[in-house]
PDB file of N, CA and C in Angstrom:
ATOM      1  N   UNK A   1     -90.659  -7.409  12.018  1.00  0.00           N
ATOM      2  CA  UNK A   1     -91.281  -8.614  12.525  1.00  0.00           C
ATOM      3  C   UNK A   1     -92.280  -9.124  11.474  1.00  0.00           C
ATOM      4  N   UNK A   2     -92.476 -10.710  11.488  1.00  0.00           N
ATOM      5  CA  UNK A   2     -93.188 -10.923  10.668  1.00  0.00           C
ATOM      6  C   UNK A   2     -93.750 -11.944  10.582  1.00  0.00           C
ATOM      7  N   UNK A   3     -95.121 -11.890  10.888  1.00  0.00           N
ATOM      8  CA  UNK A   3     -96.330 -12.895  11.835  1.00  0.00           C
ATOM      9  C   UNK A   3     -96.685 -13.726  10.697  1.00  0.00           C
ATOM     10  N   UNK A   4     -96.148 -15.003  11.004  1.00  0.00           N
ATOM     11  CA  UNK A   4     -96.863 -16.278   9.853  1.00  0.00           C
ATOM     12  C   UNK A   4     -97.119 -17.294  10.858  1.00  0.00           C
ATOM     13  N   UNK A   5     -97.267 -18.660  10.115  1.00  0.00           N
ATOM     14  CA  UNK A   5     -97.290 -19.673  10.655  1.00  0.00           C
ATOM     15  C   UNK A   5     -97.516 -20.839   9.426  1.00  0.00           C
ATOM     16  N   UNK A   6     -97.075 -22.140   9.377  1.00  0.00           N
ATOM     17  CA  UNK A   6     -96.570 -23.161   8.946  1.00  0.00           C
ATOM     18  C   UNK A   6     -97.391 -24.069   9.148  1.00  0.00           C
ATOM     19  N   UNK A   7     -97.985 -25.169   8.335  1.00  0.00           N
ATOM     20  CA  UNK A   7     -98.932 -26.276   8.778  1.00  0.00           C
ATOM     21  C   UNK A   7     -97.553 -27.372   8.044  1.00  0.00           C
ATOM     22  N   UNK A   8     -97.420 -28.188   8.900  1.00  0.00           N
ATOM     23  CA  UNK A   8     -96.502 -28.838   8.689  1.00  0.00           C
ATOM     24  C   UNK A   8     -97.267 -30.699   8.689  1.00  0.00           C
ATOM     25  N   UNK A   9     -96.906 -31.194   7.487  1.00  0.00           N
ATOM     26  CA  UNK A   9     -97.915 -32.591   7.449  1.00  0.00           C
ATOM     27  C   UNK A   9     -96.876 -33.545   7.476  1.00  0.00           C
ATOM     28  N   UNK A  10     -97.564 -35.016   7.472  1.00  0.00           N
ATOM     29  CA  UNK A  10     -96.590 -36.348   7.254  1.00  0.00           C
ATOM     30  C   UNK A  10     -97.850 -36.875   6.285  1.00  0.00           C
ATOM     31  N   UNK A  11     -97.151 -38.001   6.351  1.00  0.00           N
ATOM     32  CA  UNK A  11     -98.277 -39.128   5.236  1.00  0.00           C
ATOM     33  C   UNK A  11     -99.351 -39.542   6.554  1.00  0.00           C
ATOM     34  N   UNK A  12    -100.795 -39.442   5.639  1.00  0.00           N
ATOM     35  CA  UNK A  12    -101.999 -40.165   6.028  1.00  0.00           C
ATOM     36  C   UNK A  12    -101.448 -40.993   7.153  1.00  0.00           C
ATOM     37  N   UNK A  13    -102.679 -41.455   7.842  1.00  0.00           N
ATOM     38  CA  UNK A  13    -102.802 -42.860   9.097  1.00  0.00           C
ATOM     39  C   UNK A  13    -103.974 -43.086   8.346  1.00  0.00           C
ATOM     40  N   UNK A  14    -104.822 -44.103   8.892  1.00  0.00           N
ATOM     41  CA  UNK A  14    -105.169 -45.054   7.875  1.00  0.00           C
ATOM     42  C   UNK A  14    -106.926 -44.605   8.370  1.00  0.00           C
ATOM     43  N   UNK A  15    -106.883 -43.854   8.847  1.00  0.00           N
ATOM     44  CA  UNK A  15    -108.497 -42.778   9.088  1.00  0.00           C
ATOM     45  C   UNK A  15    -108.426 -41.819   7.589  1.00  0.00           C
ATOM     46  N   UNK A  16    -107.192 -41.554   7.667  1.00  0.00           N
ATOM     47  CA  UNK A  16    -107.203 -40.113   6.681  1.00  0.00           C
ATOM     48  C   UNK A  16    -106.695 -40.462   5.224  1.00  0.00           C
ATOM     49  N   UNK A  17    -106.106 -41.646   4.734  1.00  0.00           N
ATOM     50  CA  UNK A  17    -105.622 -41.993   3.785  1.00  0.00           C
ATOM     51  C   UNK A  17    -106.659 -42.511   2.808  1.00  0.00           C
ATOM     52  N   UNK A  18    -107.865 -42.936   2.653  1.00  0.00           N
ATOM     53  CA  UNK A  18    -109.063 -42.557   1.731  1.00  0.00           C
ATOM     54  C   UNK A  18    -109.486 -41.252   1.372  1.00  0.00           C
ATOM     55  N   UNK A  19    -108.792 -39.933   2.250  1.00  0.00           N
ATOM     56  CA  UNK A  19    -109.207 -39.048   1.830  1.00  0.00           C
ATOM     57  C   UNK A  19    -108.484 -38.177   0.883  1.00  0.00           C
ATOM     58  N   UNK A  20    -107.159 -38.496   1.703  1.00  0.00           N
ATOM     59  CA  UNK A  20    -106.116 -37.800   1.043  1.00  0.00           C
ATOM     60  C   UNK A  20    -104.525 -38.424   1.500  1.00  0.00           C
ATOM     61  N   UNK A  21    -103.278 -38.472   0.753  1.00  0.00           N
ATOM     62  CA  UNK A  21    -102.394 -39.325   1.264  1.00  0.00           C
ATOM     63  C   UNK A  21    -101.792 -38.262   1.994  1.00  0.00           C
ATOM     64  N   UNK A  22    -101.802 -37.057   2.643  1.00  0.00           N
ATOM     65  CA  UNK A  22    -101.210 -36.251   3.583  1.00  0.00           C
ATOM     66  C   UNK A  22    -102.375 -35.902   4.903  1.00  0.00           C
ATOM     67  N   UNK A  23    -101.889 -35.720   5.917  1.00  0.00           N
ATOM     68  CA  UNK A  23    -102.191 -35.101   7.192  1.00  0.00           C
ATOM     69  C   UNK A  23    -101.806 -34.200   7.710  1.00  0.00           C
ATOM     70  N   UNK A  24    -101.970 -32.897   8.114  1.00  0.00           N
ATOM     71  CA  UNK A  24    -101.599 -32.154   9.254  1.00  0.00           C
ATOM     72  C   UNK A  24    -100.748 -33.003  10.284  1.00  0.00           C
ATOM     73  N   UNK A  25     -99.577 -32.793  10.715  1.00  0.00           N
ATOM     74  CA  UNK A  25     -98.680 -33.190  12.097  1.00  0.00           C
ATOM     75  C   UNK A  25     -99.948 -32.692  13.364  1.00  0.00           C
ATOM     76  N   UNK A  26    -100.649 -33.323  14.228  1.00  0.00           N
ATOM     77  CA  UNK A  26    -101.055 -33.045  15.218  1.00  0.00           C
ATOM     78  C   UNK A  26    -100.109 -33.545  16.793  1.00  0.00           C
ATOM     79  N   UNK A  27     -99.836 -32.147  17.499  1.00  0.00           N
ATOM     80  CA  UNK A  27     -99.163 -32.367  18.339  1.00  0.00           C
ATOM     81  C   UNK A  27    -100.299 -32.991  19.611  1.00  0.00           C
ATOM     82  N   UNK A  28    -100.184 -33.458  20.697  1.00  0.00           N
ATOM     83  CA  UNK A  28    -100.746 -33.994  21.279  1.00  0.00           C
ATOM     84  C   UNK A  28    -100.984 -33.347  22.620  1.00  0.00           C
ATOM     85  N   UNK A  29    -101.793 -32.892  23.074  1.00  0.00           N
ATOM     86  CA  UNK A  29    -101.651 -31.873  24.458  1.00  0.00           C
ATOM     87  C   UNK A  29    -100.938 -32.021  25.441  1.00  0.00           C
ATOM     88  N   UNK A  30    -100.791 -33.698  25.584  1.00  0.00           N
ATOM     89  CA  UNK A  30     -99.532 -33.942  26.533  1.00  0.00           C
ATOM     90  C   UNK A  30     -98.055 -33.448  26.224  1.00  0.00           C
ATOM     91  N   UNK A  31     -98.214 -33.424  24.766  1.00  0.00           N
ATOM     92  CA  UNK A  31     -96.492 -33.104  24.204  1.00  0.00           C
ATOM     93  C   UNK A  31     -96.495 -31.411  23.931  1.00  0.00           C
ATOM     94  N   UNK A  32     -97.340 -30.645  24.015  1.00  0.00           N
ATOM     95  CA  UNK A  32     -96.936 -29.089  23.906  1.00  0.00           C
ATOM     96  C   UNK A  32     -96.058 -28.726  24.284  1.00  0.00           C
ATOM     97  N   UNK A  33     -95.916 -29.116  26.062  1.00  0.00           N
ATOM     98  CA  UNK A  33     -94.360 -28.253  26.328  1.00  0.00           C
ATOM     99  C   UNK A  33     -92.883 -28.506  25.891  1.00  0.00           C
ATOM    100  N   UNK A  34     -92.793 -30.177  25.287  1.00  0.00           N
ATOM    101  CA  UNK A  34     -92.103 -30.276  24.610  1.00  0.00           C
ATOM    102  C   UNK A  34     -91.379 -30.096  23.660  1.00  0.00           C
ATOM    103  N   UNK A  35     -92.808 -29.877  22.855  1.00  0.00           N
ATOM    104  CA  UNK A  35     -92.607 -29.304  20.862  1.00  0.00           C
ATOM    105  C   UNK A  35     -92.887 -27.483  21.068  1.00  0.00           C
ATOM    106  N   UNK A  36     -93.068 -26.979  22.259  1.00  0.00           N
ATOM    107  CA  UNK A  36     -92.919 -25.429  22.076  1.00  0.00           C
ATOM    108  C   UNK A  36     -91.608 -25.160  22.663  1.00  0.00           C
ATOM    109  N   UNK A  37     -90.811 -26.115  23.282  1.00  0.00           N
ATOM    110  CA  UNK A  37     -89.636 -25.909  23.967  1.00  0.00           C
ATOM    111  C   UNK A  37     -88.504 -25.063  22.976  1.00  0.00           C
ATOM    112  N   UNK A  38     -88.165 -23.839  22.854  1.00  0.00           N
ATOM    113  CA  UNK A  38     -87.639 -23.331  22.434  1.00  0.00           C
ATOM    114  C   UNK A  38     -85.423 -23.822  22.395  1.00  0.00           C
ATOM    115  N   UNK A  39     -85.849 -24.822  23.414  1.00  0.00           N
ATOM    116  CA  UNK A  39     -84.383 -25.274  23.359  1.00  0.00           C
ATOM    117  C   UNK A  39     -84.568 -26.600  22.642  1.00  0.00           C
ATOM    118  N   UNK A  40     -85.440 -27.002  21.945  1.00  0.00           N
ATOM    119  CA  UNK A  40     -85.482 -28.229  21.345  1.00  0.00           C
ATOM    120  C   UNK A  40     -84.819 -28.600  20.257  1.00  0.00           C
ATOM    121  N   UNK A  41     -83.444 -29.146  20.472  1.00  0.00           N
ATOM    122  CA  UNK A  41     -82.367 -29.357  19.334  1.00  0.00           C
ATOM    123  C   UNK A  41     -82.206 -30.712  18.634  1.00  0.00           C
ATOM    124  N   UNK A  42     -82.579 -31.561  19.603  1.00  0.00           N
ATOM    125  CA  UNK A  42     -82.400 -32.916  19.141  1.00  0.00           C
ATOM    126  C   UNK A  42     -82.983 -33.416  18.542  1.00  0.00           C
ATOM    127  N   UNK A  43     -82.544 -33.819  16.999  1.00  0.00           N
ATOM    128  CA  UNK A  43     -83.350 -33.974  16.102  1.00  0.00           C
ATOM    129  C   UNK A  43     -84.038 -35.214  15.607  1.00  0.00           C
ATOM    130  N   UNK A  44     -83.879 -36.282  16.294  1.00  0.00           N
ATOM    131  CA  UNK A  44     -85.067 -37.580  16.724  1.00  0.00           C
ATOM    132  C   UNK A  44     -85.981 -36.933  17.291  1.00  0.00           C
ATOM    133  N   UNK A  45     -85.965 -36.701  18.560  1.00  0.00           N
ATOM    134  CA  UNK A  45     -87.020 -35.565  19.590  1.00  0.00           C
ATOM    135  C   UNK A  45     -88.208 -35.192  18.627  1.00  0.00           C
ATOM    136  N   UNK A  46     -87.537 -34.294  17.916  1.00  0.00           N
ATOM    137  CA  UNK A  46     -88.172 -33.415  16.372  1.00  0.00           C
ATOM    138  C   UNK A  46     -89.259 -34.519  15.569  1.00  0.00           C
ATOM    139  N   UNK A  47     -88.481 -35.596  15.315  1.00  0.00           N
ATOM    140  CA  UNK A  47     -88.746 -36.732  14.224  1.00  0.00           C
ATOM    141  C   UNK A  47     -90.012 -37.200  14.995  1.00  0.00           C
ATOM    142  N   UNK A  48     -89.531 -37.106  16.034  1.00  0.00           N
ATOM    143  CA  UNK A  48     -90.557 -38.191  16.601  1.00  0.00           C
ATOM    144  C   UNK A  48     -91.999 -37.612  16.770  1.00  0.00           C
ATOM    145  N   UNK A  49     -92.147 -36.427  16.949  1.00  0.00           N
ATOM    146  CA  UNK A  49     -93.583 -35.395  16.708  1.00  0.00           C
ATOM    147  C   UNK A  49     -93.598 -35.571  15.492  1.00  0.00           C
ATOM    148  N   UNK A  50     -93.301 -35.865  14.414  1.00  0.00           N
ATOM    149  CA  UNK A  50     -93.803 -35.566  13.294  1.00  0.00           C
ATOM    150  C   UNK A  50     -94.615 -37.069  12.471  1.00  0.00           C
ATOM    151  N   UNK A  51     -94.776 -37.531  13.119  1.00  0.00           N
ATOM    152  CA  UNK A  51     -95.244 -38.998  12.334  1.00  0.00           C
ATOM    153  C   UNK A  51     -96.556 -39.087  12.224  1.00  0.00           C
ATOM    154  N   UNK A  52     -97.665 -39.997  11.670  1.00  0.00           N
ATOM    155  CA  UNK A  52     -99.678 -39.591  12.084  1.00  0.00           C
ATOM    156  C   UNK A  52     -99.654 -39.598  13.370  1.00  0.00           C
ATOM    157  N   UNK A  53    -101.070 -39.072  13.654  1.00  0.00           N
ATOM    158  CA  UNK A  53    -101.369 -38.502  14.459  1.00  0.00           C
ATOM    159  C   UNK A  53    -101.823 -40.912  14.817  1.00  0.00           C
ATOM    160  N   UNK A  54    -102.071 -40.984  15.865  1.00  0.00           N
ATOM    161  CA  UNK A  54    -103.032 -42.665  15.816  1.00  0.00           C
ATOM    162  C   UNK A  54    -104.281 -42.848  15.358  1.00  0.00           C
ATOM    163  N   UNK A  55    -104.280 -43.498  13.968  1.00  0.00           N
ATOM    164  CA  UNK A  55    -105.530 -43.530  14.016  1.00  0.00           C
ATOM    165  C   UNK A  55    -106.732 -43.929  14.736  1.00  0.00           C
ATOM    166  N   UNK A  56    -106.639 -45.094  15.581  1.00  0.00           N
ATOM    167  CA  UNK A  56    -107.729 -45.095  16.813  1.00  0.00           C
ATOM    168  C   UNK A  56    -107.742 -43.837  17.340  1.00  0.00           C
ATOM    169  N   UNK A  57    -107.523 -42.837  17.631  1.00  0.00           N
ATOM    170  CA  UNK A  57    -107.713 -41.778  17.984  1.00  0.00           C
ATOM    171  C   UNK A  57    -108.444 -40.579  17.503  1.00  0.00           C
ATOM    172  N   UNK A  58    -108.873 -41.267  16.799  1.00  0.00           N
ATOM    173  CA  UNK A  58    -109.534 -40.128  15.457  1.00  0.00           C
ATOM    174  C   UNK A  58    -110.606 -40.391  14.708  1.00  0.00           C
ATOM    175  N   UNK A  59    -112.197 -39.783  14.477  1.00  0.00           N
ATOM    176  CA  UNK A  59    -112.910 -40.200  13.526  1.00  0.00           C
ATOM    177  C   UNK A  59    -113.064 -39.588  12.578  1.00  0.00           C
ATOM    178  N   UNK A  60    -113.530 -39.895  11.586  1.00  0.00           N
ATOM    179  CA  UNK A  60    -113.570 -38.950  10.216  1.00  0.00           C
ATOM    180  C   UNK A  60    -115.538 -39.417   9.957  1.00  0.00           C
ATOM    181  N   UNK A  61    -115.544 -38.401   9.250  1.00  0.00           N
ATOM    182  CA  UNK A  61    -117.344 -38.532   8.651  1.00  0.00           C
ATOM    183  C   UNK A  61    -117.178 -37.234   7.495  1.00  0.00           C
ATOM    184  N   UNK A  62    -118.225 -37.429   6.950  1.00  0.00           N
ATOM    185  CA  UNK A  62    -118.641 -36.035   5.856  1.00  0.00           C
ATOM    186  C   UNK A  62    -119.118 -35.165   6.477  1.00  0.00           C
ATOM    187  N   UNK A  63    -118.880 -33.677   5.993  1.00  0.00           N
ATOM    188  CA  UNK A  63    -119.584 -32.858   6.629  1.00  0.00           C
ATOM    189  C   UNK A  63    -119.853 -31.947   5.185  1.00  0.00           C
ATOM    190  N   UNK A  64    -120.860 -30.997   5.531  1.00  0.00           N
ATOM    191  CA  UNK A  64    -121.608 -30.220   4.446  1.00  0.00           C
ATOM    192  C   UNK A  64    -120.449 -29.536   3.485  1.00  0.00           C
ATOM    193  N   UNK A  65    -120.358 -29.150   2.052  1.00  0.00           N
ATOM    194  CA  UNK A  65    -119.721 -28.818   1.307  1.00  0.00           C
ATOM    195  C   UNK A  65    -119.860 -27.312   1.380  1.00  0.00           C
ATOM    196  N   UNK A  66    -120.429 -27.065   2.638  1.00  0.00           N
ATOM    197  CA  UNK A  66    -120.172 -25.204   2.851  1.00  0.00           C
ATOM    198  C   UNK A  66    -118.530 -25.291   3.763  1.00  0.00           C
ATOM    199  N   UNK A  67    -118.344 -25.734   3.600  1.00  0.00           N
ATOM    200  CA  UNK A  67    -117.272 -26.415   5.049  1.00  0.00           C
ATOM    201  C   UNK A  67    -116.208 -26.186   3.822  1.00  0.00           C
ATOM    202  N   UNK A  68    -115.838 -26.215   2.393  1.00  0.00           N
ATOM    203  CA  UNK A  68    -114.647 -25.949   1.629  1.00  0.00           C
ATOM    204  C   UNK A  68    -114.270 -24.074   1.764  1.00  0.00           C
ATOM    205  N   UNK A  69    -115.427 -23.634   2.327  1.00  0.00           N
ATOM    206  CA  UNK A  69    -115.529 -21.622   1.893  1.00  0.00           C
ATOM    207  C   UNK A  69    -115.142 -21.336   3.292  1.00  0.00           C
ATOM    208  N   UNK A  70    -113.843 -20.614   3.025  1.00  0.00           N
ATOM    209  CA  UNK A  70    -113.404 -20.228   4.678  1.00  0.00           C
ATOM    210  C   UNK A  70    -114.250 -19.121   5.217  1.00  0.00           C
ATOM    211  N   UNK A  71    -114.638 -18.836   4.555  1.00  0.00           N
ATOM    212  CA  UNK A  71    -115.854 -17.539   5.331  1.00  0.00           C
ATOM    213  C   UNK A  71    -117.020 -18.159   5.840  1.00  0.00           C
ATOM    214  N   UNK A  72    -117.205 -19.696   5.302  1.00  0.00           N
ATOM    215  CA  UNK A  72    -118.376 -19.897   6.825  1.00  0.00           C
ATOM    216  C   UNK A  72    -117.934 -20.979   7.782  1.00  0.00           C
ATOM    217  N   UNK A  73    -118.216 -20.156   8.856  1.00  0.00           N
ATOM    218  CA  UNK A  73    -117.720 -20.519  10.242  1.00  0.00           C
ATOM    219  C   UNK A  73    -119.037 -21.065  10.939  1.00  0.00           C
ATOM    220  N   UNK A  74    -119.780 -20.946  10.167  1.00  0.00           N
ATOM    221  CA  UNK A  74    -120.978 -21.514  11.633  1.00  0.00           C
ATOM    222  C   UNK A  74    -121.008 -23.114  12.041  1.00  0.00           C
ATOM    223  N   UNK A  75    -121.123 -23.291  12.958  1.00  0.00           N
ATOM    224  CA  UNK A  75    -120.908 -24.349  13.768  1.00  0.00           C
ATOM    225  C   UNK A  75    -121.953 -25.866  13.137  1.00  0.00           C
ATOM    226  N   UNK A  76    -122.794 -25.287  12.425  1.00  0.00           N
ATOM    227  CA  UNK A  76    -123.140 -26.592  11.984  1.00  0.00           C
ATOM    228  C   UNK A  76    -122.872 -27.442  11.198  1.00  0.00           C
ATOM    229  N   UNK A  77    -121.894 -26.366  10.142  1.00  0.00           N
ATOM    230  CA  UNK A  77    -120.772 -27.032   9.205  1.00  0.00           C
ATOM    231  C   UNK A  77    -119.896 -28.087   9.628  1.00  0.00           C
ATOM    232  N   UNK A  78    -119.748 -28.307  10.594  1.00  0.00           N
ATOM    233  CA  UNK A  78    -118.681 -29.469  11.577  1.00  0.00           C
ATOM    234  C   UNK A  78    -120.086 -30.803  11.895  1.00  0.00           C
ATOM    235  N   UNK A  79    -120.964 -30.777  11.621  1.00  0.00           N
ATOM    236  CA  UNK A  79    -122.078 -31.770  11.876  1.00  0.00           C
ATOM    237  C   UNK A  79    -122.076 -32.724  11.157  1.00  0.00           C
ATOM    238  N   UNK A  80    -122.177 -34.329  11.245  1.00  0.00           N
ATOM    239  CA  UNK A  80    -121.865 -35.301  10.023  1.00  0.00           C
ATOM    240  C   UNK A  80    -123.285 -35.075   9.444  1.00  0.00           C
ATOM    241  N   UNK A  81    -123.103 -35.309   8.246  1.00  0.00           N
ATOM    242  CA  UNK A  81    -124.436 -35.537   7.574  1.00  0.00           C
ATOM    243  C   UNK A  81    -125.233 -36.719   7.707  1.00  0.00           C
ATOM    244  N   UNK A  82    -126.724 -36.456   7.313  1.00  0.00           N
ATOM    245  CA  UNK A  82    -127.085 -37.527   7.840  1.00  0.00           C
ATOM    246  C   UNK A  82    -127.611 -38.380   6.389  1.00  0.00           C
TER     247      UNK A  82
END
């Protein structure tokens, strides 16, 4: 057995495309049981989770440059700067 996992992106939405021209695929909580559906063959179905996430749906801001070091986790790293 052999425990991984996959970050699977599309091109920017127009929140994230000043930052960088790729995004993470974000599935949507309404669509989980869908996109975990283990019988999920149809491959539009597929297509269709994979596009940006909306950008009205999303804000972006700066946050502290301790936030690049995966070893710090503390919660204030997620705070916009001021």
């Amino acid at each position: 057995m052999v425990e991984s996992c996959s970050i699977i992106v599309t091109e920017a939405n127009a929140v994230l495309a000043p930052i960088h021209d790729r995004m993470p695929v974000i599935i949507s909580s309404t669509d989980d049981d869908t996109w975990l559906n283990p019988d999920l063959q149809d491959p539009e179905t597929v297509n269709n989770f994979l596009l940006p996430y909306p950008a009205a749906e999303m804000l972006a801001y700066p946050v502290n440059r301790r936030m690049n070091n995966p070893r710090y986790t503390a919660a204030d790293g997620i705070q916009p700067l001021s």
